[in-house]
PDBML (XML) file of the C-alpha atoms, coordinates in Angstrom:
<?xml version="1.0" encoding="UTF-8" ?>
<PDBx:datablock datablockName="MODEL"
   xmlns:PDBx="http://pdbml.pdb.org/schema/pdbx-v50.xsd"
   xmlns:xsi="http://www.w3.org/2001/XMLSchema-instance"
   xsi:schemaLocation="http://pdbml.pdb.org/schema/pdbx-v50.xsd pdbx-v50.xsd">
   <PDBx:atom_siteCategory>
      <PDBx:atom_site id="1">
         <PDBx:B_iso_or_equiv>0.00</PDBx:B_iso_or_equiv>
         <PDBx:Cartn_x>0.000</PDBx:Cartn_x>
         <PDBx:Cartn_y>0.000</PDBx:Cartn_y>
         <PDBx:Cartn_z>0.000</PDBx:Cartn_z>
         <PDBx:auth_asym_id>A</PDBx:auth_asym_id>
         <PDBx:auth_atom_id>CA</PDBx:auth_atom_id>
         <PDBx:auth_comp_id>UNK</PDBx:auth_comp_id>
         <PDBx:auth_seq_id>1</PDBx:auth_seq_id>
         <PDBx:group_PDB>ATOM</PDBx:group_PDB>
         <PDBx:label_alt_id xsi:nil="true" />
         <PDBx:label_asym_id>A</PDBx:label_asym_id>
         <PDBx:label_atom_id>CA</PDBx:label_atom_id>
         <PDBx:label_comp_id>UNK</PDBx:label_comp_id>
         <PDBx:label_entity_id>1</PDBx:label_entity_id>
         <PDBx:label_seq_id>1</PDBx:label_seq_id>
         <PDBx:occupancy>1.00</PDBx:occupancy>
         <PDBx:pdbx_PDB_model_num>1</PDBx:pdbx_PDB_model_num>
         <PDBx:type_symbol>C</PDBx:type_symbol>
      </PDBx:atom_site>
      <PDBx:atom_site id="2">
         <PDBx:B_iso_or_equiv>0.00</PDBx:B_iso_or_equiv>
         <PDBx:Cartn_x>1.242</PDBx:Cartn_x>
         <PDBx:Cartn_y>3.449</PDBx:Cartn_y>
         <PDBx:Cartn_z>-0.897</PDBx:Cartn_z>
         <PDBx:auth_asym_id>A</PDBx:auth_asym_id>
         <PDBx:auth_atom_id>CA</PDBx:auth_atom_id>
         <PDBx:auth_comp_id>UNK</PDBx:auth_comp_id>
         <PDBx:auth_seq_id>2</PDBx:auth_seq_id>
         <PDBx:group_PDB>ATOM</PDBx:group_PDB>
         <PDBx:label_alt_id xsi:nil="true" />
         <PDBx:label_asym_id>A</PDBx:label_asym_id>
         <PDBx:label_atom_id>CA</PDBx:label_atom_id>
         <PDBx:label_comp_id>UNK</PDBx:label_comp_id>
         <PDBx:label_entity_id>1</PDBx:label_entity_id>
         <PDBx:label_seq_id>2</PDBx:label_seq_id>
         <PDBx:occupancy>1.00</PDBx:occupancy>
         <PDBx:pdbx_PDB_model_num>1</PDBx:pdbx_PDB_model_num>
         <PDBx:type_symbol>C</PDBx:type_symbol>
      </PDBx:atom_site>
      <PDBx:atom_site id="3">
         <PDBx:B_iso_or_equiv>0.00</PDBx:B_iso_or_equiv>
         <PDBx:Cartn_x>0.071</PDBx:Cartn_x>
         <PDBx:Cartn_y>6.804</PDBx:Cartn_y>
         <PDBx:Cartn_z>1.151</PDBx:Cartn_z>
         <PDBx:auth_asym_id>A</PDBx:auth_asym_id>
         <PDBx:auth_atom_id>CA</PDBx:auth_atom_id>
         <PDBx:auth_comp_id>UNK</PDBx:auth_comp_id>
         <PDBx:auth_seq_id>3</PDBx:auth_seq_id>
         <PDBx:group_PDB>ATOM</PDBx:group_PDB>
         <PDBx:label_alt_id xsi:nil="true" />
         <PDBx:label_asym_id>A</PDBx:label_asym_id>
         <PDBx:label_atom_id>CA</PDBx:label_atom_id>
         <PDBx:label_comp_id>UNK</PDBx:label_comp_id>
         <PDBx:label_entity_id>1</PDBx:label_entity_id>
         <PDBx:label_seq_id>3</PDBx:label_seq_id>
         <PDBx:occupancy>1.00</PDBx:occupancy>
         <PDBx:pdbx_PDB_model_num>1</PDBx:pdbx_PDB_model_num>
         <PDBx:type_symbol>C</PDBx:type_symbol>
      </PDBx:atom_site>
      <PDBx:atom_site id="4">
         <PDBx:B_iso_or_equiv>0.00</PDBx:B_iso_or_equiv>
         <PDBx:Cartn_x>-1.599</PDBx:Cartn_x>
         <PDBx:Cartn_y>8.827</PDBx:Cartn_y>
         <PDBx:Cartn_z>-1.365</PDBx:Cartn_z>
         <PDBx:auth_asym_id>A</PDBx:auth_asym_id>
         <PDBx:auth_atom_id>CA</PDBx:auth_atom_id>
         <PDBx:auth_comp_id>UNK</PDBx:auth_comp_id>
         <PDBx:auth_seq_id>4</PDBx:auth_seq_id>
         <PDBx:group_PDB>ATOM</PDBx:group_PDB>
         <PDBx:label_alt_id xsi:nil="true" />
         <PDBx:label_asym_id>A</PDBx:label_asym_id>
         <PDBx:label_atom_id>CA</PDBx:label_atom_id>
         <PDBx:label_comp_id>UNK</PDBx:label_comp_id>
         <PDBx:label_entity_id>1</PDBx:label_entity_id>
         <PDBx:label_seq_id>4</PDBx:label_seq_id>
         <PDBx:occupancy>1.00</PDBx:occupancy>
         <PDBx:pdbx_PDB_model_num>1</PDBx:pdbx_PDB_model_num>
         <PDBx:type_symbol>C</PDBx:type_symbol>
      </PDBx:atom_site>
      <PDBx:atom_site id="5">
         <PDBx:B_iso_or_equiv>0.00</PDBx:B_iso_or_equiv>
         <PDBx:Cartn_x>-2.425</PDBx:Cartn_x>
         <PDBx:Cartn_y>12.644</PDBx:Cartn_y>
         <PDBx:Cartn_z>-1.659</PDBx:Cartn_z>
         <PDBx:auth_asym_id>A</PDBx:auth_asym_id>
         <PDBx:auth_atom_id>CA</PDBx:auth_atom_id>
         <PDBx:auth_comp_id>UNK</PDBx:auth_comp_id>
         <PDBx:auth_seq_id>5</PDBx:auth_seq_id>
         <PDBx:group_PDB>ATOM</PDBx:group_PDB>
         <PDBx:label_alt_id xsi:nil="true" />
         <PDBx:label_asym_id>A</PDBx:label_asym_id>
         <PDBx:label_atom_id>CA</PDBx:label_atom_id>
         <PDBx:label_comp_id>UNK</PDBx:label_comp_id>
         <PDBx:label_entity_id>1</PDBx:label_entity_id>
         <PDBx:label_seq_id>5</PDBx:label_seq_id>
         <PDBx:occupancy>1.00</PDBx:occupancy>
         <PDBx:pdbx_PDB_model_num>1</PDBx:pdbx_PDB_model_num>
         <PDBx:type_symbol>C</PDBx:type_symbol>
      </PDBx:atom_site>
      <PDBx:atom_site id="6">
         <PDBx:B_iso_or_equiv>0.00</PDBx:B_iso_or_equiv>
         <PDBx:Cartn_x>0.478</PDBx:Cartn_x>
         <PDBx:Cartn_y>13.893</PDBx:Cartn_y>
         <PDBx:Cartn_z>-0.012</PDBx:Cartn_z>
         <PDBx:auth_asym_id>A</PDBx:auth_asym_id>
         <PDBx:auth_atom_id>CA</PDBx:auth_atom_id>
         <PDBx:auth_comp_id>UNK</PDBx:auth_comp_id>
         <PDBx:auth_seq_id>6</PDBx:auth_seq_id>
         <PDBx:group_PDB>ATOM</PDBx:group_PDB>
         <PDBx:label_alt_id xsi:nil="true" />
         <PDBx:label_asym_id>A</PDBx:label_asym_id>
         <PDBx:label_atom_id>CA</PDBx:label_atom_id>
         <PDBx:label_comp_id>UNK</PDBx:label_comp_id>
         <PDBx:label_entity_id>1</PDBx:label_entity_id>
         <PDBx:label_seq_id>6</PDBx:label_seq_id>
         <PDBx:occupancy>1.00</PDBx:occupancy>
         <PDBx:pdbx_PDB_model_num>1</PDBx:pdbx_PDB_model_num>
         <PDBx:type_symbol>C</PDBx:type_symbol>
      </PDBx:atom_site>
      <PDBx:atom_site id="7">
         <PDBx:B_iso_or_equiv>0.00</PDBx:B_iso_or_equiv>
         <PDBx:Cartn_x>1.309</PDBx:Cartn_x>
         <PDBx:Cartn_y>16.273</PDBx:Cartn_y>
         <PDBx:Cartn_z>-2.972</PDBx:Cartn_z>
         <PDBx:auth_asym_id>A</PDBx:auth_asym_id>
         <PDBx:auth_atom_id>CA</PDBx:auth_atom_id>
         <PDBx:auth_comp_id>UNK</PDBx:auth_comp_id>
         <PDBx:auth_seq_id>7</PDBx:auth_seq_id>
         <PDBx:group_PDB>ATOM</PDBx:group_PDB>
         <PDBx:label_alt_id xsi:nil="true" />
         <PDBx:label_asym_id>A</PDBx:label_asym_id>
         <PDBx:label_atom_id>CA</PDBx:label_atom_id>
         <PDBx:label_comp_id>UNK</PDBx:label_comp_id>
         <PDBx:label_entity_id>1</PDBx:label_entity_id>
         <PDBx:label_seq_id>7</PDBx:label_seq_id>
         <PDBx:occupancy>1.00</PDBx:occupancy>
         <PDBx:pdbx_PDB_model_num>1</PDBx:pdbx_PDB_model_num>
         <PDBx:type_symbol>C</PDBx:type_symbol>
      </PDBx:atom_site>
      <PDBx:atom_site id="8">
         <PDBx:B_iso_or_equiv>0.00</PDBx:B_iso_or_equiv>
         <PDBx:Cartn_x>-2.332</PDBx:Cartn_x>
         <PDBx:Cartn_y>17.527</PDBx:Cartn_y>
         <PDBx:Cartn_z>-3.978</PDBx:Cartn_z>
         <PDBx:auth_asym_id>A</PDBx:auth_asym_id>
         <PDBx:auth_atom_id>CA</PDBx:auth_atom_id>
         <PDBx:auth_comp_id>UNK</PDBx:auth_comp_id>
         <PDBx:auth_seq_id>8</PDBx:auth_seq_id>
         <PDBx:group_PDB>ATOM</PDBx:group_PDB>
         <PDBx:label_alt_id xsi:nil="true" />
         <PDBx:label_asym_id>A</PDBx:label_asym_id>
         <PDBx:label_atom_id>CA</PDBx:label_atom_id>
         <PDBx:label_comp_id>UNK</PDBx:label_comp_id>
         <PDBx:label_entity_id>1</PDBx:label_entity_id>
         <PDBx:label_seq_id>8</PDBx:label_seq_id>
         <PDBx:occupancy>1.00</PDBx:occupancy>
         <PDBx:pdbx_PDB_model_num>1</PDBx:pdbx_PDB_model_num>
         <PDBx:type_symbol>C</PDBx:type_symbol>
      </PDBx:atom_site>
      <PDBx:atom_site id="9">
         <PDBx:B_iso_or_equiv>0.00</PDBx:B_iso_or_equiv>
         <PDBx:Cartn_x>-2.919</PDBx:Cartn_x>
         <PDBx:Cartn_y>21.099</PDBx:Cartn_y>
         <PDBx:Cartn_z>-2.277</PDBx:Cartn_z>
         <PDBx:auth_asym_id>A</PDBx:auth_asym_id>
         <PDBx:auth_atom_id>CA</PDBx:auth_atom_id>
         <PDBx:auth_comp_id>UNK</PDBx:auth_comp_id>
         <PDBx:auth_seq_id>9</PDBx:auth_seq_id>
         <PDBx:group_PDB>ATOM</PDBx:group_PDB>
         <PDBx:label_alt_id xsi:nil="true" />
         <PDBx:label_asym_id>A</PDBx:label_asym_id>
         <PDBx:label_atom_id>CA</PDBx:label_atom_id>
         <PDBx:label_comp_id>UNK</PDBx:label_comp_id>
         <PDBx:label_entity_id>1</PDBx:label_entity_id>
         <PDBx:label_seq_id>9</PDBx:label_seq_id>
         <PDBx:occupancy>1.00</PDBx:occupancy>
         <PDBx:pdbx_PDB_model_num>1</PDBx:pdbx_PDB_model_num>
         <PDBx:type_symbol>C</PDBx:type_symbol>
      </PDBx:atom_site>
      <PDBx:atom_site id="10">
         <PDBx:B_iso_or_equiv>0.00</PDBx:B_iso_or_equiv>
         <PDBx:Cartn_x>-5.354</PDBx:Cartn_x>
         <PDBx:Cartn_y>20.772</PDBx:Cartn_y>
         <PDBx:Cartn_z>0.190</PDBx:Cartn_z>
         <PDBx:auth_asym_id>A</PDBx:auth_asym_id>
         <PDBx:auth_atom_id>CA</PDBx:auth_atom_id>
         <PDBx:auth_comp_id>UNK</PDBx:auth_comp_id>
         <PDBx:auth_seq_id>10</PDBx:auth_seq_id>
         <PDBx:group_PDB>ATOM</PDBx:group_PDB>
         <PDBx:label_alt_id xsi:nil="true" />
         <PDBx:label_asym_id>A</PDBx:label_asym_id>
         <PDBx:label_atom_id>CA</PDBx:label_atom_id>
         <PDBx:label_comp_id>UNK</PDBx:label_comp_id>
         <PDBx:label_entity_id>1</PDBx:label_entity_id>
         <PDBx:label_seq_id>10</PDBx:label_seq_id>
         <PDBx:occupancy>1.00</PDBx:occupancy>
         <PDBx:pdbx_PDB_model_num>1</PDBx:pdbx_PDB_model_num>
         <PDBx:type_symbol>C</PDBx:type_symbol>
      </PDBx:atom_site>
      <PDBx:atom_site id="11">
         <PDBx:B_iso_or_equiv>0.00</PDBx:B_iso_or_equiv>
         <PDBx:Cartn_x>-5.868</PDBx:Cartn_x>
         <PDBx:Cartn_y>17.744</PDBx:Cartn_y>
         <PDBx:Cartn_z>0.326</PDBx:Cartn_z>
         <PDBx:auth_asym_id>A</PDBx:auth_asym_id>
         <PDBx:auth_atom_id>CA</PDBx:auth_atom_id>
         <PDBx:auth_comp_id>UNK</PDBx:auth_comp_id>
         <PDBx:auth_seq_id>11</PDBx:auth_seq_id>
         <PDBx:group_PDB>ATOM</PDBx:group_PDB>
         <PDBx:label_alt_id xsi:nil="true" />
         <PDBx:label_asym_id>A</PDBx:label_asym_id>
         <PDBx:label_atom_id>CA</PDBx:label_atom_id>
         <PDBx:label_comp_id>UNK</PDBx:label_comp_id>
         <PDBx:label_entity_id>1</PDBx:label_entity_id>
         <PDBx:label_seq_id>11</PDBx:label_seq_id>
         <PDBx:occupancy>1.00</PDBx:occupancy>
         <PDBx:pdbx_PDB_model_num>1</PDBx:pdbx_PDB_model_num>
         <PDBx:type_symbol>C</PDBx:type_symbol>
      </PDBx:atom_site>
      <PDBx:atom_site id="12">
         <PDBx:B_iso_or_equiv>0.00</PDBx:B_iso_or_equiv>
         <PDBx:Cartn_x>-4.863</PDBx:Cartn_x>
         <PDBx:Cartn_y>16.620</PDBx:Cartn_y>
         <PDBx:Cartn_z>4.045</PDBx:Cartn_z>
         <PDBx:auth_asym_id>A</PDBx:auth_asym_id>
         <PDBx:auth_atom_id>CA</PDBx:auth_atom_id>
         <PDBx:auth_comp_id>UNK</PDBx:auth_comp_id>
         <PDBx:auth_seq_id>12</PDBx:auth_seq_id>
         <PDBx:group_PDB>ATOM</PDBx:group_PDB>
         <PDBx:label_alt_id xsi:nil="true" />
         <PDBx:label_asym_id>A</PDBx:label_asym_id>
         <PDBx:label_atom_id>CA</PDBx:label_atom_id>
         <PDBx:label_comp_id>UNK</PDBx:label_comp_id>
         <PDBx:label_entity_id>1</PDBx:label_entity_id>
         <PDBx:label_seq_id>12</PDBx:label_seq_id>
         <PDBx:occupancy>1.00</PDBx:occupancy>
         <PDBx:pdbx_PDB_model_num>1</PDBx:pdbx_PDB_model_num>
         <PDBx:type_symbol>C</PDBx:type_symbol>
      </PDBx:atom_site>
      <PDBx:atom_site id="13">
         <PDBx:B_iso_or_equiv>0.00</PDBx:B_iso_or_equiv>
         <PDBx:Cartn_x>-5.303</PDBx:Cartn_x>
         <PDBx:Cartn_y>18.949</PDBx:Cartn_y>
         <PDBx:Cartn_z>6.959</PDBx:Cartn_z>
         <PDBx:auth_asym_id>A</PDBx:auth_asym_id>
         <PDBx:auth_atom_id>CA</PDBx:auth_atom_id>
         <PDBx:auth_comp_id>UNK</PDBx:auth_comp_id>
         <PDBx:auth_seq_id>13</PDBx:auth_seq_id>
         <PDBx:group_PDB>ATOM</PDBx:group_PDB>
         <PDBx:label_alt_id xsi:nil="true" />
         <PDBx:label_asym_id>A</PDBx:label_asym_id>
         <PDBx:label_atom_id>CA</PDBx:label_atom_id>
         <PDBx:label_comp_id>UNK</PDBx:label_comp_id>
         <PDBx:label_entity_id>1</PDBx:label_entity_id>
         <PDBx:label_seq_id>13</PDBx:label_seq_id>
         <PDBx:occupancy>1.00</PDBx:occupancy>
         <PDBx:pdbx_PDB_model_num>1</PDBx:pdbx_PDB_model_num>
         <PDBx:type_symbol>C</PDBx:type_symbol>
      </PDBx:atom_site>
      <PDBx:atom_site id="14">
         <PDBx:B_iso_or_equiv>0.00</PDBx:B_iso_or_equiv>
         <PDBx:Cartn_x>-1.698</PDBx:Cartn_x>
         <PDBx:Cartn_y>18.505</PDBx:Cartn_y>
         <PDBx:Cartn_z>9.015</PDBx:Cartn_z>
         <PDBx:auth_asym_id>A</PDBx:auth_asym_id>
         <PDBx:auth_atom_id>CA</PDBx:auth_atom_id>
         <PDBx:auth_comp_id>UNK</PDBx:auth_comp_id>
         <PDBx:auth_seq_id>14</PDBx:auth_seq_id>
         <PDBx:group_PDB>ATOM</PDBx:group_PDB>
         <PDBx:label_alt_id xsi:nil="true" />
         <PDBx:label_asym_id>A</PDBx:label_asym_id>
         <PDBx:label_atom_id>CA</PDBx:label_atom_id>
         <PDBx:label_comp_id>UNK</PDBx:label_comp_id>
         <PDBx:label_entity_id>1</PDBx:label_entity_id>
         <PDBx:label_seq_id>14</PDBx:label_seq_id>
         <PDBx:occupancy>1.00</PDBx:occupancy>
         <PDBx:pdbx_PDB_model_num>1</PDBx:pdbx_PDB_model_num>
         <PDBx:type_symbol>C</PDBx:type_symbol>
      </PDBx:atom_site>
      <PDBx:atom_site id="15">
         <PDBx:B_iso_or_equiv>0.00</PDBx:B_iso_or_equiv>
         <PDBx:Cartn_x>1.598</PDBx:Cartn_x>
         <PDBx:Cartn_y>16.547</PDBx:Cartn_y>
         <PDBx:Cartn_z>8.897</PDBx:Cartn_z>
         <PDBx:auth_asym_id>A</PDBx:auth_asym_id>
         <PDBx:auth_atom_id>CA</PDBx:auth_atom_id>
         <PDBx:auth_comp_id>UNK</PDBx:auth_comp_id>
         <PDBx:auth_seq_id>15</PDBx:auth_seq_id>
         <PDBx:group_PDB>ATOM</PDBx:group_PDB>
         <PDBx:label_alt_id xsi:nil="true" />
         <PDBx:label_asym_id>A</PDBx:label_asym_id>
         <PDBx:label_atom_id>CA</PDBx:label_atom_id>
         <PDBx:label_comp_id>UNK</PDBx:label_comp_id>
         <PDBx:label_entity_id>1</PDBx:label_entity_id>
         <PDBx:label_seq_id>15</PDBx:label_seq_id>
         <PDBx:occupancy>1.00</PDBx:occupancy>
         <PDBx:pdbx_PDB_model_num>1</PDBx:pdbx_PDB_model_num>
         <PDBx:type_symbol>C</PDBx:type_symbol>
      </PDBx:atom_site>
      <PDBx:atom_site id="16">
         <PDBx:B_iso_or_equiv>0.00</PDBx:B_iso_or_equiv>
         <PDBx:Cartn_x>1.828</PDBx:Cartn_x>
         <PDBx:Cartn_y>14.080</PDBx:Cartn_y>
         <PDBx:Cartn_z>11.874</PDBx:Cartn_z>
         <PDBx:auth_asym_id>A</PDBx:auth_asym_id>
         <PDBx:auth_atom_id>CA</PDBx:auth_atom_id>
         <PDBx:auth_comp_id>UNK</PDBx:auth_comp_id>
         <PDBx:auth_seq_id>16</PDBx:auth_seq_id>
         <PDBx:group_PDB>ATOM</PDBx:group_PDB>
         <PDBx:label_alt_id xsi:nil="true" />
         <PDBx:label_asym_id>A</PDBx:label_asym_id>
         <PDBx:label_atom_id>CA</PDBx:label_atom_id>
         <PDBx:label_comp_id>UNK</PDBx:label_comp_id>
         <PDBx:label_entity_id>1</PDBx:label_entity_id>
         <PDBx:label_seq_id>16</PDBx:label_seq_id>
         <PDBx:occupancy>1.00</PDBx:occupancy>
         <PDBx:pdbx_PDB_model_num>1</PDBx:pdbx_PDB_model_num>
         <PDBx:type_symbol>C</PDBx:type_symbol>
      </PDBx:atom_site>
      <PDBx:atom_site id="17">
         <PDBx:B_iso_or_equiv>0.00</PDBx:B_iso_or_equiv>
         <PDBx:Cartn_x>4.835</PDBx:Cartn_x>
         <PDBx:Cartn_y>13.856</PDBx:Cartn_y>
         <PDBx:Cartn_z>13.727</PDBx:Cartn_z>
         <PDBx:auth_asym_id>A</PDBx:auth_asym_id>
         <PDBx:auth_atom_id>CA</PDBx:auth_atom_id>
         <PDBx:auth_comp_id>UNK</PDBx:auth_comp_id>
         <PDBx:auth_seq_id>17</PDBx:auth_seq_id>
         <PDBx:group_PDB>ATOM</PDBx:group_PDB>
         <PDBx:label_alt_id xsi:nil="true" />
         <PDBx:label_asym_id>A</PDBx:label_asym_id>
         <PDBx:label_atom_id>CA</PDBx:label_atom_id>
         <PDBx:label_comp_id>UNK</PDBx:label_comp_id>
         <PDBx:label_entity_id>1</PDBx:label_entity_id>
         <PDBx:label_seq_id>17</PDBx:label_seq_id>
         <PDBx:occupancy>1.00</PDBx:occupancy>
         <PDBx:pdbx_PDB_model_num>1</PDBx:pdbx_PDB_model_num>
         <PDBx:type_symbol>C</PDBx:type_symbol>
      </PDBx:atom_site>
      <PDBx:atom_site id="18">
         <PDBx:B_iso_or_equiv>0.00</PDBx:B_iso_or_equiv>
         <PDBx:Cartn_x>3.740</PDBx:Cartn_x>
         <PDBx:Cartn_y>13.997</PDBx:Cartn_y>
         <PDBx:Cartn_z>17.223</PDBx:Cartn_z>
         <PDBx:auth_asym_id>A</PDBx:auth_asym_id>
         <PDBx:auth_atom_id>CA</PDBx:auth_atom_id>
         <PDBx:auth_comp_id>UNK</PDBx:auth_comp_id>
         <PDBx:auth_seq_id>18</PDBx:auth_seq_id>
         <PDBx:group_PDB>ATOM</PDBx:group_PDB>
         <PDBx:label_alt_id xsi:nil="true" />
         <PDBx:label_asym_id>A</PDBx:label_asym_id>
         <PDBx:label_atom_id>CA</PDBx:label_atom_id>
         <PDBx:label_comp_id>UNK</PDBx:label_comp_id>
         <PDBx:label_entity_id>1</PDBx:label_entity_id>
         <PDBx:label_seq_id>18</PDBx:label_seq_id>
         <PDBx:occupancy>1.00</PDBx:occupancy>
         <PDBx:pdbx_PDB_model_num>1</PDBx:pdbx_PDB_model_num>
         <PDBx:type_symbol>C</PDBx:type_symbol>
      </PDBx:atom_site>
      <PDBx:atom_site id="19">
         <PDBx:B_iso_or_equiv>0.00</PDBx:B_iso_or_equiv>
         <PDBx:Cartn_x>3.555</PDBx:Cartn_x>
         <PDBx:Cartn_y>9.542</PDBx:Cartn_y>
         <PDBx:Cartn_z>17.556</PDBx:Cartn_z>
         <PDBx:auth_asym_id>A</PDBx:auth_asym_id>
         <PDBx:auth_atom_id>CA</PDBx:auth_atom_id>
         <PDBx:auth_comp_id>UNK</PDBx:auth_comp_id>
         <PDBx:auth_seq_id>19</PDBx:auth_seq_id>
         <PDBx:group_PDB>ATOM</PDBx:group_PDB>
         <PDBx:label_alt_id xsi:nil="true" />
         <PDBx:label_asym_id>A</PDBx:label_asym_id>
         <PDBx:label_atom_id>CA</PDBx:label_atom_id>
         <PDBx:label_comp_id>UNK</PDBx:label_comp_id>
         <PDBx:label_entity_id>1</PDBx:label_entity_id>
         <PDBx:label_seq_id>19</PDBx:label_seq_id>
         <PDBx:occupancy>1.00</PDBx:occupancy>
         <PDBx:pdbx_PDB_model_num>1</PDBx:pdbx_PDB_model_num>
         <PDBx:type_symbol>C</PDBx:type_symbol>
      </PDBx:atom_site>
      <PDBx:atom_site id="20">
         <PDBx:B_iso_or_equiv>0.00</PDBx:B_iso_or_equiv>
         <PDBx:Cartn_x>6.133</PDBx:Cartn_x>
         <PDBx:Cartn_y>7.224</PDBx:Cartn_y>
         <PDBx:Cartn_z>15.680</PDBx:Cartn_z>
         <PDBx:auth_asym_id>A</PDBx:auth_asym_id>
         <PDBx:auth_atom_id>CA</PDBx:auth_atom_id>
         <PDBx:auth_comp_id>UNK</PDBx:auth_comp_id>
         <PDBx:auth_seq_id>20</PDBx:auth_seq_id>
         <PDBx:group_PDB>ATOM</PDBx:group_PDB>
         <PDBx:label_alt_id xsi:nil="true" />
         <PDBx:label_asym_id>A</PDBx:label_asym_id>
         <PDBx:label_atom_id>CA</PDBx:label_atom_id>
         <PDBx:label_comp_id>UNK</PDBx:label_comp_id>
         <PDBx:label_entity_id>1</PDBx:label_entity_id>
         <PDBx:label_seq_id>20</PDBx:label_seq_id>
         <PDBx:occupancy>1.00</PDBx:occupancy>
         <PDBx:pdbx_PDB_model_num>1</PDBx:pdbx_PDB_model_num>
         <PDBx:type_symbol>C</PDBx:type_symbol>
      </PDBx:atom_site>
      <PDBx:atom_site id="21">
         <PDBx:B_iso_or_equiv>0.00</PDBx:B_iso_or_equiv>
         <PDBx:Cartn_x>3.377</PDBx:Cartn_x>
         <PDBx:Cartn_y>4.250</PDBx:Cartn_y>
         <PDBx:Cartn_z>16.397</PDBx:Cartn_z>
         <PDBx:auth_asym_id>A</PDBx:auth_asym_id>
         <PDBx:auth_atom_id>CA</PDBx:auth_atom_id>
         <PDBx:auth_comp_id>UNK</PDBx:auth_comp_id>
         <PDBx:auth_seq_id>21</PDBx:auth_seq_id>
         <PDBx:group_PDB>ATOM</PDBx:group_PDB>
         <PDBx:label_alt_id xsi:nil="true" />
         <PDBx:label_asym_id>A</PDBx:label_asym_id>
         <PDBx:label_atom_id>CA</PDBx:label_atom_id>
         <PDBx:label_comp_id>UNK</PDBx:label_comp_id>
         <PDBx:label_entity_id>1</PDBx:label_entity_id>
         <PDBx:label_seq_id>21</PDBx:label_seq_id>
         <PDBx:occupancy>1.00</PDBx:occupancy>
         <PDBx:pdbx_PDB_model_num>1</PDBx:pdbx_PDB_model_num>
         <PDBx:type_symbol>C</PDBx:type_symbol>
      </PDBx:atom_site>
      <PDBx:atom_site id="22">
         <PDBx:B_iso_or_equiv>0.00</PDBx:B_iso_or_equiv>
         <PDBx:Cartn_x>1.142</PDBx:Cartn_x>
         <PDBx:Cartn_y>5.809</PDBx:Cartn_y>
         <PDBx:Cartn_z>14.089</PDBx:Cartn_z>
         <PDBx:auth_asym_id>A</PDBx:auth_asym_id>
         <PDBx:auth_atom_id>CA</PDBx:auth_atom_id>
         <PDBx:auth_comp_id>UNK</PDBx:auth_comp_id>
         <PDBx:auth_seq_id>22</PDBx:auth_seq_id>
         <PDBx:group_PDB>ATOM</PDBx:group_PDB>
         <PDBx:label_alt_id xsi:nil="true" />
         <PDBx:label_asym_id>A</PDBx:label_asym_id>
         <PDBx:label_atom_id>CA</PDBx:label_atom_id>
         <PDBx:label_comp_id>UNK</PDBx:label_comp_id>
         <PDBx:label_entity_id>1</PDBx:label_entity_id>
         <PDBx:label_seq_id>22</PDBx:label_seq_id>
         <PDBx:occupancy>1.00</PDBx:occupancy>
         <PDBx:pdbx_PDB_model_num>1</PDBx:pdbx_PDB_model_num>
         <PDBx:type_symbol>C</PDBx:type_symbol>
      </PDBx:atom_site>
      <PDBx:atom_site id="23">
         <PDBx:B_iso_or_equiv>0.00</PDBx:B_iso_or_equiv>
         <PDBx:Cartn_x>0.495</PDBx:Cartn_x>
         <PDBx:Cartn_y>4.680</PDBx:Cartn_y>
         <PDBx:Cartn_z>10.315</PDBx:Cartn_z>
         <PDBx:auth_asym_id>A</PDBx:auth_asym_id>
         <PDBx:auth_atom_id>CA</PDBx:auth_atom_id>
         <PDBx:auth_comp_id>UNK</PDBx:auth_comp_id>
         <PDBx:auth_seq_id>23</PDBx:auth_seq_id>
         <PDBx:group_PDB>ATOM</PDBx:group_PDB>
         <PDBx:label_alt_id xsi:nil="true" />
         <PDBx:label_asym_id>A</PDBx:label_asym_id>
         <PDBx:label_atom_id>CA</PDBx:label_atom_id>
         <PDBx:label_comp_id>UNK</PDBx:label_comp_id>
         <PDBx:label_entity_id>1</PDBx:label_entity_id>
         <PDBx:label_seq_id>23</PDBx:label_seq_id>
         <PDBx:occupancy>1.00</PDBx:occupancy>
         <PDBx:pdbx_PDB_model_num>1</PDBx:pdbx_PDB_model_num>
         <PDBx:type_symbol>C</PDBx:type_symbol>
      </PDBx:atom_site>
      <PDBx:atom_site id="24">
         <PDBx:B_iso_or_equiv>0.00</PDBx:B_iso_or_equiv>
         <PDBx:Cartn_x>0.718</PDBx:Cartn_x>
         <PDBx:Cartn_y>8.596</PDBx:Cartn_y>
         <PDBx:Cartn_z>9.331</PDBx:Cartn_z>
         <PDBx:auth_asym_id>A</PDBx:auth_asym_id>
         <PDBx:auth_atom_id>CA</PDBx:auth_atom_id>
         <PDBx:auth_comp_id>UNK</PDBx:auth_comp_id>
         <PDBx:auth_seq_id>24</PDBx:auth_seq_id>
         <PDBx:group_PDB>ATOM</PDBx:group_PDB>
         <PDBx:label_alt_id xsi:nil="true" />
         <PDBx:label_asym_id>A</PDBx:label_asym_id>
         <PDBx:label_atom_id>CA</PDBx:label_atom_id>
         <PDBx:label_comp_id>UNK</PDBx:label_comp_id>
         <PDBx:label_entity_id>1</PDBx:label_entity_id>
         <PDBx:label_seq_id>24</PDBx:label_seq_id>
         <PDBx:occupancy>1.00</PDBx:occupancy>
         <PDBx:pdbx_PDB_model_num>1</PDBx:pdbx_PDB_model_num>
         <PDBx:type_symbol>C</PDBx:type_symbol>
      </PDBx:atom_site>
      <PDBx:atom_site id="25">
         <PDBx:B_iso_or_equiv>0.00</PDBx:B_iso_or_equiv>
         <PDBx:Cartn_x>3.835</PDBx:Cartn_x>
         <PDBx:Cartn_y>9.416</PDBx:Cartn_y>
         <PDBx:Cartn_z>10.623</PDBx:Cartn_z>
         <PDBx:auth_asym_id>A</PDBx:auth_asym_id>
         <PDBx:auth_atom_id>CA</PDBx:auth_atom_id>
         <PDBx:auth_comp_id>UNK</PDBx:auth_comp_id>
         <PDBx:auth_seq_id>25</PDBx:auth_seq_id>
         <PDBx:group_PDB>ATOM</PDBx:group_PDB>
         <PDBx:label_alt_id xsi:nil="true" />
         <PDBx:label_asym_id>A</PDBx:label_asym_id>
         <PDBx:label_atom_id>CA</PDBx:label_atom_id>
         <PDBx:label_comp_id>UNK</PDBx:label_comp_id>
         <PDBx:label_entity_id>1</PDBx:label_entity_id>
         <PDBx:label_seq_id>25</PDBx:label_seq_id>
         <PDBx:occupancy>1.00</PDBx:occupancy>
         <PDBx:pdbx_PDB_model_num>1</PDBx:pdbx_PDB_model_num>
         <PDBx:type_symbol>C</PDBx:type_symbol>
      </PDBx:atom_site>
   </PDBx:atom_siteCategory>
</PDBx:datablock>
């Protein structure tokens, strides 16, 4: 599986870096 949208403006609300044991880290 691939994380997808990352580049599209607007298209997530906020990078996640707050908890390594999460999948959107």
């Amino acid at each position: 599986w691939s994380h997808f949208g990352s580049n599209i403006p607007d298209w997530y609300d906020s990078m996640h870096y707050n908890n390594s044991l999460s999948p959107f880290y």
